[in-house]
N, C-alpha and C. Protein backbone atom coordinates (compact mmCIF):
# COMPACT_ATOMS: atom_id res chain seq x y z
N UNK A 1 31.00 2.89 -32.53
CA UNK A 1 30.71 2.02 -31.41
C UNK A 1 29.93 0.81 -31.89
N UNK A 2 30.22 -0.05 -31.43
CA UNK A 2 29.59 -1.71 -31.93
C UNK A 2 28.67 -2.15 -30.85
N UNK A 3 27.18 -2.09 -31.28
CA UNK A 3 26.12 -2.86 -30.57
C UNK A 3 26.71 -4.29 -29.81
N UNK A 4 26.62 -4.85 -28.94
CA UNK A 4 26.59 -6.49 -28.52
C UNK A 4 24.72 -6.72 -28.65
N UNK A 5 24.83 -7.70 -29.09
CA UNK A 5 23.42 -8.27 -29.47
C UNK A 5 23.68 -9.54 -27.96
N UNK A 6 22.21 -9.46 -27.28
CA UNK A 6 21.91 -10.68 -26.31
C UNK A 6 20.69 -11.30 -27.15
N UNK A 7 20.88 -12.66 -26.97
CA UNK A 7 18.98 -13.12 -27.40
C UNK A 7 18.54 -14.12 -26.24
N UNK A 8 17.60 -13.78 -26.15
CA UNK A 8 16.80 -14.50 -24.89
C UNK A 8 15.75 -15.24 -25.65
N UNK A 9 15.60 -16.55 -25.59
CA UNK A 9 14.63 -17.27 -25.84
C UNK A 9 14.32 -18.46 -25.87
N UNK A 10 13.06 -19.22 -25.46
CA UNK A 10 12.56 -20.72 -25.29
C UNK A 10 13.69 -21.41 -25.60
N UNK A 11 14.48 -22.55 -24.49
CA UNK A 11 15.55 -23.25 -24.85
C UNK A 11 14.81 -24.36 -26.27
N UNK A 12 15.70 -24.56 -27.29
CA UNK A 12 16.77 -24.43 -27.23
C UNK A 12 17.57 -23.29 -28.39
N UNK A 13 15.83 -22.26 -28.92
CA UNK A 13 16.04 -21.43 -29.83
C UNK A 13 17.60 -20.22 -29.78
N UNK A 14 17.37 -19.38 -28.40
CA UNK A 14 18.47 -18.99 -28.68
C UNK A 14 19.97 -19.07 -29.06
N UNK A 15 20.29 -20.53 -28.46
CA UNK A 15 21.52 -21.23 -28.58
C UNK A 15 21.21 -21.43 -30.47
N UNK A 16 20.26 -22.41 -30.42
CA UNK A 16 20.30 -22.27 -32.18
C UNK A 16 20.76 -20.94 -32.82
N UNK A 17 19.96 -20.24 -32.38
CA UNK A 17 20.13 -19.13 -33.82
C UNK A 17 21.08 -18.75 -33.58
N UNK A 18 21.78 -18.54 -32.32
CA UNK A 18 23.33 -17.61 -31.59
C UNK A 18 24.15 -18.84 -33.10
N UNK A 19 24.12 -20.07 -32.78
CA UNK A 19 24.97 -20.99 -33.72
C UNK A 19 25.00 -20.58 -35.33
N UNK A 20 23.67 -20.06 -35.84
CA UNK A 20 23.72 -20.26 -37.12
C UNK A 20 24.21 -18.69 -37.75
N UNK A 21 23.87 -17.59 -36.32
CA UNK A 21 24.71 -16.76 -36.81
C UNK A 21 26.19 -16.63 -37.10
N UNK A 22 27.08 -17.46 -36.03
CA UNK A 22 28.18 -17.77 -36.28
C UNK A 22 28.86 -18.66 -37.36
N UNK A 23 27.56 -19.14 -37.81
CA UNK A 23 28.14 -19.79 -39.48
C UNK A 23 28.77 -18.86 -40.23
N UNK A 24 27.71 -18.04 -40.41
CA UNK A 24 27.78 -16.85 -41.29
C UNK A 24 28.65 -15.72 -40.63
N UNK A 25 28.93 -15.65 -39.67
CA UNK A 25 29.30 -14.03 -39.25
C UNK A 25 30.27 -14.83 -38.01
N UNK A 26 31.51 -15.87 -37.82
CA UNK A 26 32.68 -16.42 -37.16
C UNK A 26 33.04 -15.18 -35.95
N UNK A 27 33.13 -13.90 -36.78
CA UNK A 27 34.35 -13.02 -36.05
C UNK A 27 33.55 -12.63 -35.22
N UNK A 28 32.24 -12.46 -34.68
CA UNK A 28 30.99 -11.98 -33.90
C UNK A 28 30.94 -12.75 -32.64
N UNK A 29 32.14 -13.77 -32.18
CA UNK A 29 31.71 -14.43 -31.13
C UNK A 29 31.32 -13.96 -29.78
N UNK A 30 32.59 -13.12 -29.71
CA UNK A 30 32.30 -12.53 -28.42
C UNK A 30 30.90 -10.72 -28.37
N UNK A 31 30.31 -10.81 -28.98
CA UNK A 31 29.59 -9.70 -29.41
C UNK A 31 27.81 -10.60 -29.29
N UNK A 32 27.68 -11.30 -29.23
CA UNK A 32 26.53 -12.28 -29.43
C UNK A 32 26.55 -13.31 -28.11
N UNK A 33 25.76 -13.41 -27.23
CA UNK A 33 25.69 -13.93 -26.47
C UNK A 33 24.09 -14.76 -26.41
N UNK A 34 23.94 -16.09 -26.26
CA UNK A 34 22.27 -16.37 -25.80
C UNK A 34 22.00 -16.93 -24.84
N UNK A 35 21.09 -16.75 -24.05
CA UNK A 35 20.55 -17.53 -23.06
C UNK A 35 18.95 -18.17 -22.95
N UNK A 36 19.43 -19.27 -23.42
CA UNK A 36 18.18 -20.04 -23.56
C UNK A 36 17.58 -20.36 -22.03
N UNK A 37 15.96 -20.05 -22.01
CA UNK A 37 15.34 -19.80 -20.85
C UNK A 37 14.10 -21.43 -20.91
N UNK A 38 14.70 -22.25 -19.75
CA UNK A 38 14.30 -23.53 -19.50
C UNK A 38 13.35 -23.66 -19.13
N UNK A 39 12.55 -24.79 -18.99
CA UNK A 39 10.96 -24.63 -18.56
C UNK A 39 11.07 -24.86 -17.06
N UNK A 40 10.01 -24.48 -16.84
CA UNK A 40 9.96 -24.60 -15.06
C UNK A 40 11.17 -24.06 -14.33
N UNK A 41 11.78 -23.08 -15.08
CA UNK A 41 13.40 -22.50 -14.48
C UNK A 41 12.40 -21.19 -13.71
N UNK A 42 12.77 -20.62 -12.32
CA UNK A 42 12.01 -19.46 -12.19
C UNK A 42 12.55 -17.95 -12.22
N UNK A 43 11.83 -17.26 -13.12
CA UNK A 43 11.82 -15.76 -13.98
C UNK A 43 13.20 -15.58 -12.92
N UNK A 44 13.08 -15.28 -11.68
CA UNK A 44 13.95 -14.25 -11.22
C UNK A 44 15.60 -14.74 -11.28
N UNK A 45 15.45 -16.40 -11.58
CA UNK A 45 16.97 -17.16 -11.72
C UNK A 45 17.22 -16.73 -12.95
N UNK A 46 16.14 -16.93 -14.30
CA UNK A 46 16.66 -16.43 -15.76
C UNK A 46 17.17 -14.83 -15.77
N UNK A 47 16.93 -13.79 -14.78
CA UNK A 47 16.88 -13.04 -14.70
C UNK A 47 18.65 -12.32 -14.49
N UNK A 48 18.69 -13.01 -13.25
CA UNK A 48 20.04 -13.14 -13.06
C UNK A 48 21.23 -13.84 -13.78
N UNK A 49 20.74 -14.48 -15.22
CA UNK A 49 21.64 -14.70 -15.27
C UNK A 49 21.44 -14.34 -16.95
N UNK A 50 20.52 -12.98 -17.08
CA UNK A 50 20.96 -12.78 -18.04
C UNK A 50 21.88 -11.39 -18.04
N UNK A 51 21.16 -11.05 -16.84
CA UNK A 51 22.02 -9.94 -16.32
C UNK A 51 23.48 -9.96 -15.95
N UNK A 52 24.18 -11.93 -15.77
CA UNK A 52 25.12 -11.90 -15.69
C UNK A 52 25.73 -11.69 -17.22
N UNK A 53 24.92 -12.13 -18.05
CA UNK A 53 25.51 -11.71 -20.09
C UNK A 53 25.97 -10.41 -20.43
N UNK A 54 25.10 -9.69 -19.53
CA UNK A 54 24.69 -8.14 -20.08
C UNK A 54 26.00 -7.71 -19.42
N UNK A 55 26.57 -8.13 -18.50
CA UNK A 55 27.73 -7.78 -17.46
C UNK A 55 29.12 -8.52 -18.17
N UNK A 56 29.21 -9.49 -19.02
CA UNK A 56 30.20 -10.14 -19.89
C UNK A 56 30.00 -9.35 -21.14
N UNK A 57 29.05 -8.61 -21.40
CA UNK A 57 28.90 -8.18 -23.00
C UNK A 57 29.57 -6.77 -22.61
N UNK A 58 29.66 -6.30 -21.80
CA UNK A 58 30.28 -4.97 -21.28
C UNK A 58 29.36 -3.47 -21.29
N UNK A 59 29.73 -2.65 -20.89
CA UNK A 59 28.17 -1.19 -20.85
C UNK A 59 28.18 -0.53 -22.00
N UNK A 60 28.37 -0.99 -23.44
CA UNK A 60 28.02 -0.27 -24.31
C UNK A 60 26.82 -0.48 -24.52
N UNK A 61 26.50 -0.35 -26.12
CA UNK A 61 25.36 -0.19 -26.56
C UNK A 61 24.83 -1.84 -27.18
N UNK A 62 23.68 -2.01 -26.22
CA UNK A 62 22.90 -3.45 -26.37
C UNK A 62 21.78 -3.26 -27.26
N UNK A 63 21.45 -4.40 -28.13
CA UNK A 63 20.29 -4.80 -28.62
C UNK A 63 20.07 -6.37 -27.97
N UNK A 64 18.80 -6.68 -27.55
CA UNK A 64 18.10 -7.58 -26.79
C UNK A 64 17.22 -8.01 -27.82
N UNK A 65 17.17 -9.67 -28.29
CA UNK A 65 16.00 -10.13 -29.21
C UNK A 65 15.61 -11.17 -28.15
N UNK A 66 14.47 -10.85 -28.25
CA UNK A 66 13.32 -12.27 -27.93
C UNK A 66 12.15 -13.06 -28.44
N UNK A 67 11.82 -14.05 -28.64
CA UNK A 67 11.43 -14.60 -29.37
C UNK A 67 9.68 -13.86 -29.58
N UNK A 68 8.99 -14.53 -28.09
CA UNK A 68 7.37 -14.19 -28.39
C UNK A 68 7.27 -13.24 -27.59
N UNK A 69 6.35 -12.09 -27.63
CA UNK A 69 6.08 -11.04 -26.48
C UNK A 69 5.30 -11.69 -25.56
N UNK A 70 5.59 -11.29 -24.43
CA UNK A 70 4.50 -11.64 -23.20
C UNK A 70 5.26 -12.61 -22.99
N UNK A 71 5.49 -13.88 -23.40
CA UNK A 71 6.26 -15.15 -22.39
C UNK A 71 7.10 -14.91 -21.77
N UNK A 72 7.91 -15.52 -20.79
CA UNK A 72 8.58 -15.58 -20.16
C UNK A 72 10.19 -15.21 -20.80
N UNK A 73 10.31 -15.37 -21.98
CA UNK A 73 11.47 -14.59 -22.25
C UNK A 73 11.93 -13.20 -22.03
N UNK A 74 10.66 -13.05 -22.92
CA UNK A 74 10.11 -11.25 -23.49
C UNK A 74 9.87 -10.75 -22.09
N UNK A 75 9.21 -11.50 -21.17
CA UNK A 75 9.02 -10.85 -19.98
C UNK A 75 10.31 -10.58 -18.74
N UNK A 76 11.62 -11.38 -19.14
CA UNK A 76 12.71 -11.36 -18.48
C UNK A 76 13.59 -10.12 -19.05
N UNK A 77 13.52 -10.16 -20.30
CA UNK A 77 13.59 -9.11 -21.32
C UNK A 77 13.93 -7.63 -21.21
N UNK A 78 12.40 -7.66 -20.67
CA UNK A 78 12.03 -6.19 -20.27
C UNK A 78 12.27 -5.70 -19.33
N UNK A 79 12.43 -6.78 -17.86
CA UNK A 79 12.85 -6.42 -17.01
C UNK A 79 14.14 -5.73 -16.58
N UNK A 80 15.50 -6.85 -17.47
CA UNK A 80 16.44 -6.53 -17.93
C UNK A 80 16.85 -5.07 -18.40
N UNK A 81 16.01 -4.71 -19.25
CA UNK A 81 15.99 -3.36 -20.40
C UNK A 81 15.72 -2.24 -19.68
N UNK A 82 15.03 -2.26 -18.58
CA UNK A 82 14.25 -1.24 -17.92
C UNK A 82 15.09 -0.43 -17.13
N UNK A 83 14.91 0.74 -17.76
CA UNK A 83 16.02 1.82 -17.08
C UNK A 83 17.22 2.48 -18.05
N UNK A 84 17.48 1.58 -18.83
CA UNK A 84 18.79 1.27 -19.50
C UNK A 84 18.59 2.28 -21.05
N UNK A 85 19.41 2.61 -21.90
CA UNK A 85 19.81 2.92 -23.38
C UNK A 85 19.05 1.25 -23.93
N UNK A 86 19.26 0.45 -23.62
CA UNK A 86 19.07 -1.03 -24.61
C UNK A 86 17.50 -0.79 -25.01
N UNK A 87 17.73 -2.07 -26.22
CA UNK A 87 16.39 -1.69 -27.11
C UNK A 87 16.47 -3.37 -27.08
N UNK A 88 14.95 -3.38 -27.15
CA UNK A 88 14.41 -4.57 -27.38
C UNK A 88 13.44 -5.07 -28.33
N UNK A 89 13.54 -6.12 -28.77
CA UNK A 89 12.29 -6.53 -29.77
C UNK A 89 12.11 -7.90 -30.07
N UNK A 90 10.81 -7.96 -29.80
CA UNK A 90 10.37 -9.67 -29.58
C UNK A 90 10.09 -9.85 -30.97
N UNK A 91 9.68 -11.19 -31.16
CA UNK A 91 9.47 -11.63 -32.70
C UNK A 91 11.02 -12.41 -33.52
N UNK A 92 12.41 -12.08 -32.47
CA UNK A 92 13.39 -12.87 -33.41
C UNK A 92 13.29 -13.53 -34.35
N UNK A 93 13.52 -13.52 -35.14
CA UNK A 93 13.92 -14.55 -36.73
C UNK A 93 15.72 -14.36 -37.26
N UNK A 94 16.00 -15.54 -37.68
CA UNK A 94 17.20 -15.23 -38.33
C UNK A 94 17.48 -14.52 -39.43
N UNK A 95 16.51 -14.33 -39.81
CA UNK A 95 16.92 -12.92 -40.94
C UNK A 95 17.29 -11.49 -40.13
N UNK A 96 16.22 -11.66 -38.88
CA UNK A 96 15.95 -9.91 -38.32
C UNK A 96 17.66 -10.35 -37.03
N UNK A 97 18.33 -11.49 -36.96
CA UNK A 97 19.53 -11.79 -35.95
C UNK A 97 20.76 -11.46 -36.95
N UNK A 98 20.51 -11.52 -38.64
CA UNK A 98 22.18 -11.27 -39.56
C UNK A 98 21.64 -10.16 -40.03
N UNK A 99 20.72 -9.62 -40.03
CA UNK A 99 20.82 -8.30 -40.22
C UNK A 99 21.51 -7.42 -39.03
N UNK A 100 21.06 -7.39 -37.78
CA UNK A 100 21.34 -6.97 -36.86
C UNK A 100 22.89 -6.97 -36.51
N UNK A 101 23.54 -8.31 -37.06
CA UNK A 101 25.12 -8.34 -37.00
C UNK A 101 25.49 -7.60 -37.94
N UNK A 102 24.88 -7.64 -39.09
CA UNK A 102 25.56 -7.09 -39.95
C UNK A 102 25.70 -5.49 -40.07
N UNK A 103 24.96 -4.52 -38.97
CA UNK A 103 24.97 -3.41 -38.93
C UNK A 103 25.03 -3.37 -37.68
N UNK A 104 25.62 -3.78 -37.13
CA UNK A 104 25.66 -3.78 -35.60
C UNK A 104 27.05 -2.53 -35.43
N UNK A 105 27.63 -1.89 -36.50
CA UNK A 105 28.41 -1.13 -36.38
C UNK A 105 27.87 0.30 -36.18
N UNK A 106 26.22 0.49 -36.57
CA UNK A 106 26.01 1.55 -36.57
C UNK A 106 25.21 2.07 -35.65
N UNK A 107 24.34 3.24 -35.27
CA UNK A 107 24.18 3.76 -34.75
C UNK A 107 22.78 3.16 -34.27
N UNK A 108 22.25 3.17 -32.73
CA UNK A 108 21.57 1.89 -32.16
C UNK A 108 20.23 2.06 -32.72
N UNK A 109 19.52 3.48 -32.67
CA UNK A 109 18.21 4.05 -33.43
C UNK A 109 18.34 3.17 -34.87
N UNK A 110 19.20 3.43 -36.18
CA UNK A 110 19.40 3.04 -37.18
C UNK A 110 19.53 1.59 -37.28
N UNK A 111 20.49 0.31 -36.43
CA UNK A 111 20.44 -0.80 -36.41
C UNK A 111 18.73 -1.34 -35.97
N UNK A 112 18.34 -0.85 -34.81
CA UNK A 112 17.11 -1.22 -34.68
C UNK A 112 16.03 -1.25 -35.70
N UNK A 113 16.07 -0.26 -36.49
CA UNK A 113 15.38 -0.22 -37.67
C UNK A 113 15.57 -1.04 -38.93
N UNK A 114 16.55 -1.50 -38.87
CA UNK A 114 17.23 -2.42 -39.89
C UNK A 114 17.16 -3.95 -39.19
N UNK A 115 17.11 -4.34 -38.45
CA UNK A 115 17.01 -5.36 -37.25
C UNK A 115 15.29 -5.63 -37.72
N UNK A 116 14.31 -4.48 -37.68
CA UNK A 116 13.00 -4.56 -37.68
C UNK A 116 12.92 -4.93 -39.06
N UNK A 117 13.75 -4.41 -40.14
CA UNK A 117 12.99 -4.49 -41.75
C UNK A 117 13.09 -5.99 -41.46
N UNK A 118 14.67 -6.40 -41.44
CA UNK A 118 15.29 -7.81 -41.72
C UNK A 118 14.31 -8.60 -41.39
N UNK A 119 13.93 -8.47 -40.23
CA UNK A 119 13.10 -9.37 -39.45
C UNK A 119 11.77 -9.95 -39.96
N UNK A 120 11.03 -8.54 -40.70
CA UNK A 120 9.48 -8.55 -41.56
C UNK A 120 10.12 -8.84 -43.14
N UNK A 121 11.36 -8.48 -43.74
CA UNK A 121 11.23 -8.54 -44.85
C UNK A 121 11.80 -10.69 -44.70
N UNK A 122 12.06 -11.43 -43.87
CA UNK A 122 12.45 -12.55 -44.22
C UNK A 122 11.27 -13.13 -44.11
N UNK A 123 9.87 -13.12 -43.80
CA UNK A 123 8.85 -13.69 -43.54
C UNK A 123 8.60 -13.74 -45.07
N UNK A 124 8.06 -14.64 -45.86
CA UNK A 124 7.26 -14.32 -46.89
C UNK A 124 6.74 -15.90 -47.67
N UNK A 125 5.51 -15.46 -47.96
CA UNK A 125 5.21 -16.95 -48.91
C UNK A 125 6.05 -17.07 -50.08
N UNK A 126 6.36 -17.99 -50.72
CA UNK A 126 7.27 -18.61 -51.36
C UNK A 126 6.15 -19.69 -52.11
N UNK A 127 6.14 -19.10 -53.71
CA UNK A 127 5.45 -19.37 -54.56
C UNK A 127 6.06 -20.83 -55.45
N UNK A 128 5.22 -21.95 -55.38
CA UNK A 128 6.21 -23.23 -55.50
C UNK A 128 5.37 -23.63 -57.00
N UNK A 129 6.07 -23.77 -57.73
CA UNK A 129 5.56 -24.00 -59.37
C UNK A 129 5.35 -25.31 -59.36
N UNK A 130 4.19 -25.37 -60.08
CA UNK A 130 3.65 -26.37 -60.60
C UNK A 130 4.41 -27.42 -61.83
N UNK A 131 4.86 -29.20 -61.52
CA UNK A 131 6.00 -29.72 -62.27
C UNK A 131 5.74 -29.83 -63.47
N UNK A 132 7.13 -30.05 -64.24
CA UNK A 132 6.51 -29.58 -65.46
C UNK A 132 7.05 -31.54 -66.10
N UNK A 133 5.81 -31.45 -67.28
CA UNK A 133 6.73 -32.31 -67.65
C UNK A 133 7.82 -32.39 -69.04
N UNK A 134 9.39 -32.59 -68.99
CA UNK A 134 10.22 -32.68 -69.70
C UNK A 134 10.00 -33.39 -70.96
N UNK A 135 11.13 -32.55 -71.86
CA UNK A 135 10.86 -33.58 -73.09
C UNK A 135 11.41 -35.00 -73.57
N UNK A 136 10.98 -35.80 -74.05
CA UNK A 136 11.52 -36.94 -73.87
C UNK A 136 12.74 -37.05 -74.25
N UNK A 137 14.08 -37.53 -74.18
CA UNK A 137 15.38 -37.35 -74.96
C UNK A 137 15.47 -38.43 -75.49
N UNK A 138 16.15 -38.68 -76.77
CA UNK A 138 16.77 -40.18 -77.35
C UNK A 138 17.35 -40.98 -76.43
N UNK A 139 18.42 -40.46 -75.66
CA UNK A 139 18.99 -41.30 -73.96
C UNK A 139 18.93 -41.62 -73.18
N UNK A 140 17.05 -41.07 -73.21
CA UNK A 140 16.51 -42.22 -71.92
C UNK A 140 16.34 -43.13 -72.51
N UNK A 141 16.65 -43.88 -71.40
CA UNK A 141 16.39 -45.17 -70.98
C UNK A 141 15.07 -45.85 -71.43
N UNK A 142 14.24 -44.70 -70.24
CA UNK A 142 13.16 -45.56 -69.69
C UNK A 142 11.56 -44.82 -70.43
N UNK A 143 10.56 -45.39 -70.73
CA UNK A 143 9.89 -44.73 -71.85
C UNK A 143 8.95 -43.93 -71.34
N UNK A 144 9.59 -42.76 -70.25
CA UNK A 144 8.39 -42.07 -69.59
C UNK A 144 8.87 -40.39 -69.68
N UNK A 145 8.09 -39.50 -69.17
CA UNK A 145 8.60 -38.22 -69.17
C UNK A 145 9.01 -37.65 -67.69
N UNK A 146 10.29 -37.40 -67.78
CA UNK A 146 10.80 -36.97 -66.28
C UNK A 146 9.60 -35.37 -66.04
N UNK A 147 10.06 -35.23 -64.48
CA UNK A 147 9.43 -33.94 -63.93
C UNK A 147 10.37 -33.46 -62.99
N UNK A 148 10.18 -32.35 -62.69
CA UNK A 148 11.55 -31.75 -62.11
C UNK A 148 11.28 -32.04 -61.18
């Protein structure tokens, strides 16, 4: 059985990331749905109409991403979720959205967990080296030392 992934979040994030997953992952169109939630739009209109997604994505098995907990996404979110098999988890990133496609074949306990690594393992500082400088070649030109 194949998860449908919804993402709910601050316009115009979900539409973004829904896009950049489809760079990468084309055949996922109809399985991925977002609804970006507008300012001054009120909860119970976003509400309805994410519930109209959840009703185009069909009654299998949902995963729900939202961006921040507590805002107004996360809080439409839950409302949504409540009652239901669907799993939710705020914090979206595009690492924790192609992971989630990319195992979206498996079993919803197991994707969620893999959805969660993706998500914490794409965060990370990124160690930027100090330039170096090159050695001079006979073919420059110009009488200085390049740096990368």
């Amino acid at each position: 059985m194949t998860t449908t992934i919804l993402l709910i979040a601050h316009a115009p994030l979900a539409q973004a990331l829904r896009a950049c997953a489809l760079h990468v992952y084309p055949d996922c169109e109809a399985e991925v749905m977002a609804l970006d939630v507008l300012p001054d739009e009120d909860p119970e209109i976003t509400l309805i109409k994410a519930e109209q997604l959840r009703t185009k994505l069909g009654e299998g098995q949902m995963l729900v991403l939202t961006d921040i907990f507590g805002a107004t996404p996360s809080n439409v979110a839950k409302k949504l979720v409540e009652g239901t098999q669907t799993k939710l988890i705020a914090g979206v990133n595009l690492p924790m959205l192609l992971r989630a496609i990319c195992y979206r074949h498996e079993p919803i306990e197991t994707l969620l967990q893999r959805a969660l690594a993706g998500g914490a393992q794409g965060v990370m500082q990124v160690a930027v080296a100090a330039p170096q400088n090159q050695i001079k070649r006979n073919y420059d030109q110009k009488q200085s030392n390049y740096q990368q």
